[in-house]
C-alpha atoms as a PDB file:
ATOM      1  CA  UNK A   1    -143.244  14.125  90.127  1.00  0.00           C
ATOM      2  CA  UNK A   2    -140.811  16.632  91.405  1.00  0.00           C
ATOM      3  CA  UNK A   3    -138.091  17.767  89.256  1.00  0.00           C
ATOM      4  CA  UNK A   4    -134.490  16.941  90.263  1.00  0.00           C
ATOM      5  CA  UNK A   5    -131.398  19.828  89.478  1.00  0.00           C
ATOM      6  CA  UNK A   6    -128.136  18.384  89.220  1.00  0.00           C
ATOM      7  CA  UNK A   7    -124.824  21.020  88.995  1.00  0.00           C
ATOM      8  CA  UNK A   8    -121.648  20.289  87.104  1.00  0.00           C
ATOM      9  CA  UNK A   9    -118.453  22.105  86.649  1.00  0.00           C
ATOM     10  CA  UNK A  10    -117.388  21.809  83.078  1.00  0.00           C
ATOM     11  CA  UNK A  11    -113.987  22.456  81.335  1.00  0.00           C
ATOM     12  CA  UNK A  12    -113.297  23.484  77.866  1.00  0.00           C
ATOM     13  CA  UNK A  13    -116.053  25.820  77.583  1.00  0.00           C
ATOM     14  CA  UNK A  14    -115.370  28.814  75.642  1.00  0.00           C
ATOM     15  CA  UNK A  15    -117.857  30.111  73.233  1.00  0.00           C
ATOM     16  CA  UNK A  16    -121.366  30.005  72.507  1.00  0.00           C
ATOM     17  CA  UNK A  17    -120.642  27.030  70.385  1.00  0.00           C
ATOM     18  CA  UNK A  18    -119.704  25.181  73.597  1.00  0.00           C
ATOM     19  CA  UNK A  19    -122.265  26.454  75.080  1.00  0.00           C
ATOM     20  CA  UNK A  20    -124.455  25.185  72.266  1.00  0.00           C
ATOM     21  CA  UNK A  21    -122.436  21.697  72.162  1.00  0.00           C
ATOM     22  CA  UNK A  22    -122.754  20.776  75.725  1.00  0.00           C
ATOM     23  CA  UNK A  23    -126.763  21.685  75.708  1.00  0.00           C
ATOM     24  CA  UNK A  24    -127.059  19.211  72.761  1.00  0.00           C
ATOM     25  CA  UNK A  25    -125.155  16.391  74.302  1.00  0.00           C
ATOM     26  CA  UNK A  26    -127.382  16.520  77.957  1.00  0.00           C
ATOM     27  CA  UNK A  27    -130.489  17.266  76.429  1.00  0.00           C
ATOM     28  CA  UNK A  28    -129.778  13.711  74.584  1.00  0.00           C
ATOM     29  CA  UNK A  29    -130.274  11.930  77.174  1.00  0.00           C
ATOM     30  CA  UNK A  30    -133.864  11.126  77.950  1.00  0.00           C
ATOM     31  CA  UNK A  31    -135.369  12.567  81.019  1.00  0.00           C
ATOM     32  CA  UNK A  32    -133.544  15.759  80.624  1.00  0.00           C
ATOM     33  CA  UNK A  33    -135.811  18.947  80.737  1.00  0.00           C
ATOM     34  CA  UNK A  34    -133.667  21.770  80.490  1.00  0.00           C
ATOM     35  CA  UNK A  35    -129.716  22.519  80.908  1.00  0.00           C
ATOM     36  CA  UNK A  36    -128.954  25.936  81.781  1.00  0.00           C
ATOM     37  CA  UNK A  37    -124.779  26.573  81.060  1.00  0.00           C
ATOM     38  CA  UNK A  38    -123.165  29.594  82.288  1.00  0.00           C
ATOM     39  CA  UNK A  39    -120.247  30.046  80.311  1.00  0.00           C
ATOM     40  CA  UNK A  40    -119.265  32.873  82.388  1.00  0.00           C
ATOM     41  CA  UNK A  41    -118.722  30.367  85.710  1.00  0.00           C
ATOM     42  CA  UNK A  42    -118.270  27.299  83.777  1.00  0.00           C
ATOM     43  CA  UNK A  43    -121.381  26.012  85.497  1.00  0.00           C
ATOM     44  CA  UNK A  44    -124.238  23.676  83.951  1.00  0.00           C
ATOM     45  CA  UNK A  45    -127.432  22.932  85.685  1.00  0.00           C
ATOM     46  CA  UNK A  46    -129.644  20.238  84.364  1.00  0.00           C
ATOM     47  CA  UNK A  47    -133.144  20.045  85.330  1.00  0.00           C
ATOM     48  CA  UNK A  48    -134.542  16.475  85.054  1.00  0.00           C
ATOM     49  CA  UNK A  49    -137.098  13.527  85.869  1.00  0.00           C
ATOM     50  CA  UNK A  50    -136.164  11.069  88.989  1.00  0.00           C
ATOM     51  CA  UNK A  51    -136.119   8.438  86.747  1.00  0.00           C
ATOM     52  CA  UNK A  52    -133.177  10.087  84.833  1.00  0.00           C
ATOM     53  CA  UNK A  53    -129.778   7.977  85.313  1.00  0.00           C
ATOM     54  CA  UNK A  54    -127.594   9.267  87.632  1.00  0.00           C
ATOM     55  CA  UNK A  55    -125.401  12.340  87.737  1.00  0.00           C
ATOM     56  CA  UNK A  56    -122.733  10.138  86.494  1.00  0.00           C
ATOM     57  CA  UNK A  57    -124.426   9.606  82.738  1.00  0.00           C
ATOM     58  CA  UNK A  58    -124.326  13.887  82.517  1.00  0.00           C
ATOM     59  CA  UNK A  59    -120.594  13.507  83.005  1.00  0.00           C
ATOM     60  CA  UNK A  60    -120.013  10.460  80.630  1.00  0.00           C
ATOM     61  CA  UNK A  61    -122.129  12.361  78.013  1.00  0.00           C
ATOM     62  CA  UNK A  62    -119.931  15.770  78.323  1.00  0.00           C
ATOM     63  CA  UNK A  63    -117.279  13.990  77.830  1.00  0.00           C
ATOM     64  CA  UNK A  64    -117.841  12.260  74.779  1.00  0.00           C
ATOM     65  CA  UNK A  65    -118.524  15.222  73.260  1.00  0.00           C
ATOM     66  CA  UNK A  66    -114.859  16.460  74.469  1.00  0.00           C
ATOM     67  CA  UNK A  67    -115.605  18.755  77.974  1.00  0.00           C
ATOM     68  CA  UNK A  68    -114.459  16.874  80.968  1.00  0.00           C
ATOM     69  CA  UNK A  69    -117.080  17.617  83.838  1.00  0.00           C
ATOM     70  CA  UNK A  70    -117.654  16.944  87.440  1.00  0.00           C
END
């Protein structure tokens, strides 16, 4: 199976603790392989499984843990 990317902006990022936060709360969710933030451009890209729900469950997830995303 081919792995999907999906790119979010994300707010509220400002440290390497965000940084370390908003890893934790994407690689939570199962099918997630790896989430690449750059705090710099308050970009995340999250490399996952088809089967992963969609784009919408990365959002939901950042924001429960406080960084709105879109």
């Amino acid at each position: 199976m081919n792995p999907k990317e999906t790119t979010l902006t994300v707010e509220n990022m400002t440290c390497g603790a965000c940084v370390r936060h908003v890893t934790s709360a994407l690689k939570a969710i199962a099918g997630v392989d790896t989430v690449d933030v750059d705090l710099s451009t308050a970009k995340v890209r999250v490399t996952h499984g088809a089967g992963v729900p969609a784009p919408a469950a990365f959002v939901t997830a950042l924001e429960q843990a406080g960084y709105p995303a879109r």
